[in-house]
C-alpha atoms as a PDB file:
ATOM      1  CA  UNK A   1       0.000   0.000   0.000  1.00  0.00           C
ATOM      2  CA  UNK A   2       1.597   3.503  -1.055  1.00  0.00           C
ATOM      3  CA  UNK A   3       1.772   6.176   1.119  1.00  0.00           C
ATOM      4  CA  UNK A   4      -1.295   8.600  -0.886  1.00  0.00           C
ATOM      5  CA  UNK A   5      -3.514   5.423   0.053  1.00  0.00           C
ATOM      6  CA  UNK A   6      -2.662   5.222   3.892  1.00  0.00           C
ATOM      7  CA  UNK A   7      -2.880   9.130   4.198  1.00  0.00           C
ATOM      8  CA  UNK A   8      -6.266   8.880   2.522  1.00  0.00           C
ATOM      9  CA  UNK A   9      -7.062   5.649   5.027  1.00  0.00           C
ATOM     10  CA  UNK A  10      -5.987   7.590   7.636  1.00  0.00           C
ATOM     11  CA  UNK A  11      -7.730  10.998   6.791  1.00  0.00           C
ATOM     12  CA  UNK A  12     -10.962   8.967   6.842  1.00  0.00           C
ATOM     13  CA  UNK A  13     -10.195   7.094   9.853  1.00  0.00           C
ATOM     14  CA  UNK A  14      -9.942  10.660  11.399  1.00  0.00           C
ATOM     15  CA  UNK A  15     -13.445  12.025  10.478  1.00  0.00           C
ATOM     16  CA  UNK A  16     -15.025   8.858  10.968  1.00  0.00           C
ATOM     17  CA  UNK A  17     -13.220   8.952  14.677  1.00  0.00           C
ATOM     18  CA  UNK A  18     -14.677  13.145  14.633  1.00  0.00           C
ATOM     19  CA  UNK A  19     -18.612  11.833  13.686  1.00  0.00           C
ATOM     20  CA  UNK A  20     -18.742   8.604  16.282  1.00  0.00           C
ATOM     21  CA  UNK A  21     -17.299  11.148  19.037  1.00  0.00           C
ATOM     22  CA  UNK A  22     -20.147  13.427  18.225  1.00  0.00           C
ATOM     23  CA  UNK A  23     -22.490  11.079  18.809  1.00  0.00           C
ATOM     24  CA  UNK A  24     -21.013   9.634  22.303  1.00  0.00           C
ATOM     25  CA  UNK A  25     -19.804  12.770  24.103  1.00  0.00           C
ATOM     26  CA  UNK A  26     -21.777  15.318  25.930  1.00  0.00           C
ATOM     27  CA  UNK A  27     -22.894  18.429  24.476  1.00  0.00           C
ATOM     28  CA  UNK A  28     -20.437  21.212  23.578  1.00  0.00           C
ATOM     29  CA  UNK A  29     -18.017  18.251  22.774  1.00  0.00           C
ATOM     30  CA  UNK A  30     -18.813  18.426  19.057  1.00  0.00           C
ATOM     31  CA  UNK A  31     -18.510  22.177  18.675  1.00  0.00           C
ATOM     32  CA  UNK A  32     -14.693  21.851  19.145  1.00  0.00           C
ATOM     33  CA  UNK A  33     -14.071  18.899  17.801  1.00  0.00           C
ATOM     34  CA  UNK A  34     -15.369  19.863  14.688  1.00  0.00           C
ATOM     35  CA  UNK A  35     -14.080  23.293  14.351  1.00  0.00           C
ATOM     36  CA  UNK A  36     -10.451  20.991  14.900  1.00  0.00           C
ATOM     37  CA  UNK A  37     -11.327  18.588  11.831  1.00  0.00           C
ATOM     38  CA  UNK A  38     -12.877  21.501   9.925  1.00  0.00           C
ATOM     39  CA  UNK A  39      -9.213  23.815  10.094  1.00  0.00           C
ATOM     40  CA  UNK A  40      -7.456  20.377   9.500  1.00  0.00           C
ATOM     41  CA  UNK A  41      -9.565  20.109   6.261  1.00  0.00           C
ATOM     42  CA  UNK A  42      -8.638  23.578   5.082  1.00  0.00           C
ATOM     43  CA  UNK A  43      -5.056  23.923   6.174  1.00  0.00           C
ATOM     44  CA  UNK A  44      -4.167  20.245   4.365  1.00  0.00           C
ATOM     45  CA  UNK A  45      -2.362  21.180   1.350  1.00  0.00           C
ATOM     46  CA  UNK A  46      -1.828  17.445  -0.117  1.00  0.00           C
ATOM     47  CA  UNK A  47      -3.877  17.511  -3.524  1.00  0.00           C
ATOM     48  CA  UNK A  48      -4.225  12.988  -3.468  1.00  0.00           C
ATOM     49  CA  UNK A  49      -6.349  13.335  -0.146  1.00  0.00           C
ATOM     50  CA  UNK A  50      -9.576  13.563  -1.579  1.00  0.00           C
ATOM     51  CA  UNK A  51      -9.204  11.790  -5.175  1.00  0.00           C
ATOM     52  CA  UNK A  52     -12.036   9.592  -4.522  1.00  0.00           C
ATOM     53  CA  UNK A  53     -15.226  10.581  -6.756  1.00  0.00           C
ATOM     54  CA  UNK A  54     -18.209  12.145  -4.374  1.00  0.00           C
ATOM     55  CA  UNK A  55     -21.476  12.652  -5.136  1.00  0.00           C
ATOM     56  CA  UNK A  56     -22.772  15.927  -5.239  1.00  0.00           C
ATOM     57  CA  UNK A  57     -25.897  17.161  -4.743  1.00  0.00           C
ATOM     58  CA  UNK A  58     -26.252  20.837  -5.217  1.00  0.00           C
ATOM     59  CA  UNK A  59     -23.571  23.144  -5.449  1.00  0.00           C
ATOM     60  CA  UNK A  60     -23.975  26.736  -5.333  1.00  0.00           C
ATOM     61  CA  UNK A  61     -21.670  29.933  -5.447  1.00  0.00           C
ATOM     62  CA  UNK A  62     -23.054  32.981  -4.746  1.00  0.00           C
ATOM     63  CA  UNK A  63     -21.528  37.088  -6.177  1.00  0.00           C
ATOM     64  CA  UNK A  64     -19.398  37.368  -2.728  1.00  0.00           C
ATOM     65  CA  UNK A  65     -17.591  33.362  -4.438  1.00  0.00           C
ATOM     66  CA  UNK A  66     -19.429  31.233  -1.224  1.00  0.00           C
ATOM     67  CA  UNK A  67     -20.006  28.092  -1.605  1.00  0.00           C
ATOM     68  CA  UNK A  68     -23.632  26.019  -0.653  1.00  0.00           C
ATOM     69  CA  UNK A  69     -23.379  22.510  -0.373  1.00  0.00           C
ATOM     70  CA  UNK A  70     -26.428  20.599   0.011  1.00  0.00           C
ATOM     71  CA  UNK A  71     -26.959  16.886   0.550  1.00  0.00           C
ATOM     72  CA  UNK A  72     -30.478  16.213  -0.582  1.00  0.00           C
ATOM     73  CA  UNK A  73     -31.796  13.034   1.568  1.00  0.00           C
ATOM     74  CA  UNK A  74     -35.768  11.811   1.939  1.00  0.00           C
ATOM     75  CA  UNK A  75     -37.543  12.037   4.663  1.00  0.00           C
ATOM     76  CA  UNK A  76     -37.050   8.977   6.987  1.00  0.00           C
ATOM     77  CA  UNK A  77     -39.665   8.736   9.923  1.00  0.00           C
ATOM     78  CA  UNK A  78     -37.432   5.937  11.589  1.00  0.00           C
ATOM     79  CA  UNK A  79     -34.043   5.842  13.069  1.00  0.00           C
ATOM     80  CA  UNK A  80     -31.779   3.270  11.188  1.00  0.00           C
ATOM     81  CA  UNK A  81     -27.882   4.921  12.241  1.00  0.00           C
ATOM     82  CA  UNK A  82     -28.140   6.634   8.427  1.00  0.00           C
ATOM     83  CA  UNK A  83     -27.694  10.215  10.807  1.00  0.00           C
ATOM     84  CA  UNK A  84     -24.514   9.204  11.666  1.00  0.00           C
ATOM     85  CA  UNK A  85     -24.089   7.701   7.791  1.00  0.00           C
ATOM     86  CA  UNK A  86     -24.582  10.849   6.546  1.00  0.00           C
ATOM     87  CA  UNK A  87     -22.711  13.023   8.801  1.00  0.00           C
ATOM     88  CA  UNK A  88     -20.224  10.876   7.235  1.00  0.00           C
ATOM     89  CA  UNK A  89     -20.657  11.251   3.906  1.00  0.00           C
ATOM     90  CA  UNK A  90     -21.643  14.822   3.908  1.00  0.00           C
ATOM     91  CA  UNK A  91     -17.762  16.096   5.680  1.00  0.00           C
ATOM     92  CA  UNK A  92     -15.957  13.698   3.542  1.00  0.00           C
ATOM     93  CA  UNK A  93     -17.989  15.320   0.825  1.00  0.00           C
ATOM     94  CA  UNK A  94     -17.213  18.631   2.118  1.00  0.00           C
ATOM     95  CA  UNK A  95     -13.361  17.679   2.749  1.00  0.00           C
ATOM     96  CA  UNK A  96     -13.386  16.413  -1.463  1.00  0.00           C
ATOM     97  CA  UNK A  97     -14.862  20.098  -2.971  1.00  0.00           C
ATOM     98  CA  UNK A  98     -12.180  22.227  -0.260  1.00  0.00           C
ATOM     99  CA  UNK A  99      -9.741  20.384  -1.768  1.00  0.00           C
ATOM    100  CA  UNK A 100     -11.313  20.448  -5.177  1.00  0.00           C
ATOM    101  CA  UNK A 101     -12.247  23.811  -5.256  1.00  0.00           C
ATOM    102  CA  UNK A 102      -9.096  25.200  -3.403  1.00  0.00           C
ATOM    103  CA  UNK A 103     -10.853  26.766  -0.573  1.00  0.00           C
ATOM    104  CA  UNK A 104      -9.028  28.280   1.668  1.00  0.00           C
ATOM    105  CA  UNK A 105     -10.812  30.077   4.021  1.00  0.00           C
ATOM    106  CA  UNK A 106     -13.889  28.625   6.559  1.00  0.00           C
ATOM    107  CA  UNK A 107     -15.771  31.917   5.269  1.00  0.00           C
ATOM    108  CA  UNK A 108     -16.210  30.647   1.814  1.00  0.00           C
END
């Protein structure tokens, strides 16, 4: 295994780790913890840590170049874990188009 596919591997690991956390700790916990993984996705400069093909949504960018990102899910009136699935999916999502998209800054 080369060294791009254990970063990714362990990149992954990493926001899986972030999203179970979430769910276990008490409140407040996730407000940090995320803010942590969030600068971590913006200040990684490798361009091979988000290669993988993601499915997007909707994109926007508005005149003041911000981005929308939305995951568009239906409605599901019982709880199967596919919260936690797609808390998942949607920051790896979001971790693909910073890189993608070269964004910098948290404001954008």
């Amino acid at each position: 295994m080369n060294n791009n596919v254990k970063d990714l591997i362990n990149f992954n690991r990493k926001i899986d780790r972030c999203i179970t956390e979430c769910q276990l700790r008490p409140d407040g916990f996730c407000n940090t913890e995320f803010q942590n993984l969030q600068n971590q996705i913006l200040t990684d400069a490798d361009p091979n840590r988000n290669t993988f093909k993601r499915d997007i949504d909707l994109l926007f960018k508005n005149k003041s170049d911000r981005y929308y990102y939305l995951e568009i899910k239906y409605n599901d009136d019982h709880d199967t874990g596919k919260f936690v699935g797609i808390n998942r999916k949607f920051i790896k999502t979001y971790a693909y188009l910073v890189n993608e998209l070269k964004i910098d800054d948290i404001a954008k």
